[in-house]
Protein backbone atom coordinates (compact mmCIF):
# COMPACT_ATOMS: atom_id res chain seq x y z
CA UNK A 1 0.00 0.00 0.00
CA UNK A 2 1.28 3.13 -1.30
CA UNK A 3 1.96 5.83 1.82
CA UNK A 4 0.29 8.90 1.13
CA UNK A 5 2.45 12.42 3.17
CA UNK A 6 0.63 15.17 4.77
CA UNK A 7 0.54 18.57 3.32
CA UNK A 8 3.05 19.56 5.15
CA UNK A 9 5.07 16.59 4.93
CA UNK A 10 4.86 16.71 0.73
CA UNK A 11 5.82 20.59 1.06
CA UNK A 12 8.98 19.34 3.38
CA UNK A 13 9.71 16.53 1.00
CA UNK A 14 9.36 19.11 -2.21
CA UNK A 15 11.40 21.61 -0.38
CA UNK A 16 14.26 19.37 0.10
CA UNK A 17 14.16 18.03 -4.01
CA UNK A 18 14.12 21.81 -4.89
CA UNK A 19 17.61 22.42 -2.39
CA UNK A 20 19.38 19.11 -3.86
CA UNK A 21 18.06 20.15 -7.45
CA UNK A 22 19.83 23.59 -6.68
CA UNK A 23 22.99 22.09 -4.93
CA UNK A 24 23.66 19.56 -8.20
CA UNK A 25 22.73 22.59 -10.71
CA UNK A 26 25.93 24.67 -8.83
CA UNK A 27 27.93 21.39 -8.92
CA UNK A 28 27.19 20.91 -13.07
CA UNK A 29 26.98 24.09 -14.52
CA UNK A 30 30.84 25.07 -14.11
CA UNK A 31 32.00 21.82 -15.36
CA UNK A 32 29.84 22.69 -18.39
CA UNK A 33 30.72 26.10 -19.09
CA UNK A 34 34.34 24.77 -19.20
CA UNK A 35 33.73 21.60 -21.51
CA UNK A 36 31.34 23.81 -23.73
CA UNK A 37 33.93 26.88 -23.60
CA UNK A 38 36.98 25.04 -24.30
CA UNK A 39 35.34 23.64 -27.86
CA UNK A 40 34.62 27.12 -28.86
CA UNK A 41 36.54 30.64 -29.98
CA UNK A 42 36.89 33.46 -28.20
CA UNK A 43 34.11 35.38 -30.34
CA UNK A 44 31.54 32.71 -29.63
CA UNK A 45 31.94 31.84 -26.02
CA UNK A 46 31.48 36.13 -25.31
CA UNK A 47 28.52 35.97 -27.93
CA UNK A 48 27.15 33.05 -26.38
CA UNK A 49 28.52 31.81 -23.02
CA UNK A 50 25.70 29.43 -22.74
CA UNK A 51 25.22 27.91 -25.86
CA UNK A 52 26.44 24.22 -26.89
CA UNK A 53 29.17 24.80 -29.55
CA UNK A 54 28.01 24.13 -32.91
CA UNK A 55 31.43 23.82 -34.52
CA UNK A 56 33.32 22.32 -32.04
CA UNK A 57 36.92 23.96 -32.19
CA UNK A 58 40.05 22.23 -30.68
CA UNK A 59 42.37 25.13 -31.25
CA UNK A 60 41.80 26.00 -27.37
CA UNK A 61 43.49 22.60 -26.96
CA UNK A 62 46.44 22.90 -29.05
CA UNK A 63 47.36 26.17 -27.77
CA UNK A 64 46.89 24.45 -24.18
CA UNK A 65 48.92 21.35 -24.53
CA UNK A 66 51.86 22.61 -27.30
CA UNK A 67 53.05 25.08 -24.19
CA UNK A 68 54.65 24.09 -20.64
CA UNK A 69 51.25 21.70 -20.49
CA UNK A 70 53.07 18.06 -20.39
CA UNK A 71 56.32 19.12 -18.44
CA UNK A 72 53.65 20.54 -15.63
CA UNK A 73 51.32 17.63 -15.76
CA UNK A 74 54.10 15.92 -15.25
CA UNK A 75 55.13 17.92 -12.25
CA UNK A 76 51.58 17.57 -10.63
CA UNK A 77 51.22 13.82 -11.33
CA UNK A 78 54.56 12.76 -9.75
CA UNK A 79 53.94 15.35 -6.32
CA UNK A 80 50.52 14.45 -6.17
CA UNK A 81 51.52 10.73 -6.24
CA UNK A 82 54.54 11.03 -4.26
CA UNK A 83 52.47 13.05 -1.24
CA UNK A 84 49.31 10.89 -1.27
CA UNK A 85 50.98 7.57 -1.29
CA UNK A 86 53.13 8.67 1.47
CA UNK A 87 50.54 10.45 3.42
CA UNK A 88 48.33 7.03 3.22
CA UNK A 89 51.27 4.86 4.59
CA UNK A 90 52.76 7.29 7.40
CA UNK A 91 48.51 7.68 8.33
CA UNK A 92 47.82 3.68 8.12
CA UNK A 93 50.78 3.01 10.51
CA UNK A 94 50.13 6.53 13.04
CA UNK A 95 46.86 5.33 13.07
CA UNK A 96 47.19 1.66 14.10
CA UNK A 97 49.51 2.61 16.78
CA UNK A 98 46.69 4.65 18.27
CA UNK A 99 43.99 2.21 17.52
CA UNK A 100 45.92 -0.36 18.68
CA UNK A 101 48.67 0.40 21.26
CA UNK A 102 47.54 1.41 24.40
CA UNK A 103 50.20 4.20 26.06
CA UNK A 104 50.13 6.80 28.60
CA UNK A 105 48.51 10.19 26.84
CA UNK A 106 47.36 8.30 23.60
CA UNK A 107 44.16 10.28 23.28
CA UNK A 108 45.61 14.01 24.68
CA UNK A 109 48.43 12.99 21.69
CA UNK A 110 45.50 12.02 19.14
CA UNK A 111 43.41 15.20 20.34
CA UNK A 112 46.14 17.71 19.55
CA UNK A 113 47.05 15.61 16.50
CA UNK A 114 43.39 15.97 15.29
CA UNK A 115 43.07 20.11 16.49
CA UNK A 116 45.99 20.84 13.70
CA UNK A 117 42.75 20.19 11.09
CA UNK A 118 41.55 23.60 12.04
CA UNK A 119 45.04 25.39 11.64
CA UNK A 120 44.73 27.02 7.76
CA UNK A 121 48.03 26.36 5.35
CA UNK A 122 47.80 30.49 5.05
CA UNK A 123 48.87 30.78 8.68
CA UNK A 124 52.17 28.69 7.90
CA UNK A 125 53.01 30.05 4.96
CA UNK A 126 55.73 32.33 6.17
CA UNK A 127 57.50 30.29 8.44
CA UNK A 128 57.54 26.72 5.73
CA UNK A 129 58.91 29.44 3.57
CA UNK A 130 61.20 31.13 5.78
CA UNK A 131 62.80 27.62 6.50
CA UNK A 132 62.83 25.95 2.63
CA UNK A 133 64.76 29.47 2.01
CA UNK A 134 67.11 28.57 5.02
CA UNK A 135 68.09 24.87 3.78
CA UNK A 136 67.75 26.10 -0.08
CA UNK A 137 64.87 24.01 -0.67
CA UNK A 138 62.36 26.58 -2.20
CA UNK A 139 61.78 25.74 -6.26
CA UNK A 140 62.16 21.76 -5.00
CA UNK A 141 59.58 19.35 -5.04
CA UNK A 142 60.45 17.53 -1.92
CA UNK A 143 59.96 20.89 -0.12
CA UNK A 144 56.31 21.20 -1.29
CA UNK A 145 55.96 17.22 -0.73
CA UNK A 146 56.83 17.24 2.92
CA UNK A 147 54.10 20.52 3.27
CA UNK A 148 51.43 18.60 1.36
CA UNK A 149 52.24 15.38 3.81
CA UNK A 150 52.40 17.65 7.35
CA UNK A 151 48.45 18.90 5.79
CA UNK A 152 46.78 15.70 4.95
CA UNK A 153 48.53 13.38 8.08
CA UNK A 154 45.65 14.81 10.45
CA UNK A 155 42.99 14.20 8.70
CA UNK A 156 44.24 11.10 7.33
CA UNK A 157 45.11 9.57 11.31
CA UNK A 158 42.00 10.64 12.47
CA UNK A 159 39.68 8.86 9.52
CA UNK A 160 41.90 5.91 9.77
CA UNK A 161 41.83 5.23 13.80
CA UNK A 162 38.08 5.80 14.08
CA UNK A 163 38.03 2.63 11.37
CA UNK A 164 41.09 0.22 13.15
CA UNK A 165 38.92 0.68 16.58
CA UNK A 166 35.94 -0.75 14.59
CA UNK A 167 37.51 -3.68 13.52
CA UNK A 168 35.61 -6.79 15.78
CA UNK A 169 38.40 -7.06 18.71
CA UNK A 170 37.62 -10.70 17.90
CA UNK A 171 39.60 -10.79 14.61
CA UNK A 172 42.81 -9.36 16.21
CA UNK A 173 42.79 -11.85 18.95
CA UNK A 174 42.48 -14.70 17.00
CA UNK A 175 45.53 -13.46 15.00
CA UNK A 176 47.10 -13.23 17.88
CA UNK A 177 46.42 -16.61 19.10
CA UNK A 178 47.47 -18.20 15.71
CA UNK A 179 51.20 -16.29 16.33
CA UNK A 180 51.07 -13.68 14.11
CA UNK A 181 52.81 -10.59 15.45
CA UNK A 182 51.29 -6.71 15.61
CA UNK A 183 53.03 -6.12 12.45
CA UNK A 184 51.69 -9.37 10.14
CA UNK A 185 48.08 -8.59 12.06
CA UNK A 186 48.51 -5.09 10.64
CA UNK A 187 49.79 -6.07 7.24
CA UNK A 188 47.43 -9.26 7.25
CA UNK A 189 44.29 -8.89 8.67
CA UNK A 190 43.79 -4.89 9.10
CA UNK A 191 44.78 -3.47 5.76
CA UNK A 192 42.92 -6.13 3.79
CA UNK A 193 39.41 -5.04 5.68
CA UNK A 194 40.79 -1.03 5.16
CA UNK A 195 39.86 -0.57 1.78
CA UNK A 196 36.86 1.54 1.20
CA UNK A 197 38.87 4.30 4.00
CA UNK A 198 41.93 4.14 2.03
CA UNK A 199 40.49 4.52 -1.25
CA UNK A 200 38.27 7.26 0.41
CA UNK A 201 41.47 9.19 1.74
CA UNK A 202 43.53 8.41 -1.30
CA UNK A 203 40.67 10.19 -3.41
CA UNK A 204 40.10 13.30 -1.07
CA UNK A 205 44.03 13.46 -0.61
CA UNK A 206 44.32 13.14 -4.63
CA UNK A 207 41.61 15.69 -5.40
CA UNK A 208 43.22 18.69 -2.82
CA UNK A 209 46.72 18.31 -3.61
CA UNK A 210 45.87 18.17 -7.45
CA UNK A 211 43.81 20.94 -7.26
CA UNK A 212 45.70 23.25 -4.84
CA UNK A 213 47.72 26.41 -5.66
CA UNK A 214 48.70 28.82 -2.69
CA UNK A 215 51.52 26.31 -1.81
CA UNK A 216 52.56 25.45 -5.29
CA UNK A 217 52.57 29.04 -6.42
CA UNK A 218 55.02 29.99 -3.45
CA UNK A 219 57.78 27.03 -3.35
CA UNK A 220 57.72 26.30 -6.96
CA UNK A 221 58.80 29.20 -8.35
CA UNK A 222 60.97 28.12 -11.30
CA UNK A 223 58.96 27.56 -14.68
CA UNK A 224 60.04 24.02 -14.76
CA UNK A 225 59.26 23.07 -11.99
CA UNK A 226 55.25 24.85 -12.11
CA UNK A 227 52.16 22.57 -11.07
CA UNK A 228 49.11 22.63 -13.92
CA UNK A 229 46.81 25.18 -11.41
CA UNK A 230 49.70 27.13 -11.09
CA UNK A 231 50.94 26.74 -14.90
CA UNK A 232 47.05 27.27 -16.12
CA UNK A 233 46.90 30.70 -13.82
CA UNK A 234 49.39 32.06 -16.30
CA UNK A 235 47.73 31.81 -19.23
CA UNK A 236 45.40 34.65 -18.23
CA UNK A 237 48.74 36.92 -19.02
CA UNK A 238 50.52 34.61 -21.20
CA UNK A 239 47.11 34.66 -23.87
CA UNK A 240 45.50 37.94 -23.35
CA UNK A 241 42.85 36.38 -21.41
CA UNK A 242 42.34 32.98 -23.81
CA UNK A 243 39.29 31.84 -22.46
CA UNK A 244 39.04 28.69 -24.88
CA UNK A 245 42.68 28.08 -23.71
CA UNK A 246 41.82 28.40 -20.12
CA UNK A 247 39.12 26.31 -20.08
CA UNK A 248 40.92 23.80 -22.43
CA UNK A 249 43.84 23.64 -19.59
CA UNK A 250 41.05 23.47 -17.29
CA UNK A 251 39.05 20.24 -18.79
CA UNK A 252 42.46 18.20 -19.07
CA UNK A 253 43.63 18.81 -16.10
CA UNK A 254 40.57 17.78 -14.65
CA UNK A 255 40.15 14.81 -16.42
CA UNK A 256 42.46 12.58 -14.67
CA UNK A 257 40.37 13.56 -11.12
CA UNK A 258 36.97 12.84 -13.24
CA UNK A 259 38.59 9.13 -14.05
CA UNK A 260 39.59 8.49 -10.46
CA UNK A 261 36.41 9.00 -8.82
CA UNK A 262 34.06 7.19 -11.54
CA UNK A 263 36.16 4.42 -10.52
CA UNK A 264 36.59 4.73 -7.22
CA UNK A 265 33.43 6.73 -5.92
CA UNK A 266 31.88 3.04 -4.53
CA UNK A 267 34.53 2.55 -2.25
CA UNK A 268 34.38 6.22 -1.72
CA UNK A 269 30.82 6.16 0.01
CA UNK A 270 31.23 3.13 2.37
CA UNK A 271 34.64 4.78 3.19
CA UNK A 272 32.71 7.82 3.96
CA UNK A 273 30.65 6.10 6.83
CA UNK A 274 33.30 3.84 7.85
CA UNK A 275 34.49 3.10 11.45
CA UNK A 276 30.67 5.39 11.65
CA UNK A 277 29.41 2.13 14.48
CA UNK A 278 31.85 -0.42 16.25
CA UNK A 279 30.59 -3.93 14.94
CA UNK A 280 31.69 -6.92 17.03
């Protein structure tokens, strides 16, 4: 039998299709202006912003990808990989020590540990850069690595231990029993459950350092060494405002994040609620 609301309940249920109808709409129409802008000229897109291209024209792409484009995808894809895949090992480990271990001030550590979430990278911009200028490493990926890794290991612990102290205490003691030591229990029975929160943090982790800019535009200074959201922020001067360019840069550069999460975004909603309730 079909369940039939109350006015005020079908004005409540209405009211909440019309805010996720307006959320999505503010989610889809940039990605469109940028796919429909980079197939069209200059002339068109200011003539009509809105309008689907009717002769799609690649030159925006060309002009894009024949500058500095490969040498600072390049750039991007090995920091991005370098500082995730780091981040998600150093976090794994941190976190099954604190999930695990039991030590005087674990939680006052894991506390402060978690407060440095709310600390914004602006605030330490000055003093990262006053010190990579000290030991000469401004213009140097590892510099801007070991900032990206400090960032995401807070967030990263935190997600991580709330998931280890869900794990059934049940399947650790039995490893236990059977000999295996905290390490082959981590390597063998924890990380193999841990997937959905490590493909969760490796796609949030992926999608910030990708897509950040403050940081890259201060320690990578040299041309060479650019990121793409730093590289792409130059064509503004570089092509007399190119829009078609711009959004060309744009659409690649966000193609590779597009790819990730199509394949990844099941894992990335159970990873979103997990360690949410402590099953036994």
């Amino acid at each position: 039998m079909t369940k039939k609301h109350t006015p005020i309940e079908g004005a409540g249920i209405t009211a909440r299709q019309l805010i996720l109808m307006l959320i999505t709409a503010m989610a889809i129409v940039p990605g469109y202006l940028m796919v429909t802008g980079s197939l069209k000229t200059q002339e068109e897109f200011l003539n009509s912003p809105w309008s689907l291209p009717m002769n799609p024209n690649f030159a925006g792409y060309t002009a894009a990808w024949n500058d500095q484009f490969p040498t600072w995808f390049k750039n991007t894809l090995f920091v991005t990989l370098s500082a995730v895949v780091l981040t998600i090992a150093l976090a794994a480990t941190a976190a099954w020590g604190f999930a695990n271990w039991k030590w005087r001030g674990r939680d006052t550590f894991l506390g402060v540990l978690i407060s440095l979430m709310v600390v914004p990278p602006v605030v330490l911009l000055i003093p990262l850069f006053t010190l990579g200028a000290k030991i000469g490493w401004i213009s140097t990926f590892r510099m801007l690595i070991l900032v990206y890794i400090g960032l995401m290991l807070p967030f990263s612990i935190y997600l991580l231990t709330n998931f280890f102290r869900a794990i059934p205490v049940s399947l650790i003691e039995a490893a236990k029993i059977d000999g295996a030591s905290d390490l082959r229990t981590f390597r063998s029975v924890v990380l193999p459950l841990s997937g959905p929160p490590l493909i969760t943090l490796t796609i949030v982790n992926l999608l910030w350092v990708w897509n950040e800019l403050l940081l890259a535009l201060v320690f990578l200074q040299s041309d060479e060494k650019k990121s793409l959201m730093v590289g792409i922020t130059g064509f503004q001067s570089r092509y007399s405002l190119s829009i078609p360019t711009i959004m060309a840069g744009m659409t690649i550069a966000t193609l590779p994040l597009f790819i990730t999460y199509i394949f990844g975004q099941r894992h990335f909603i159970t990873g979103l609620t997990a360690g949410a309730t402590k099953g036994e």
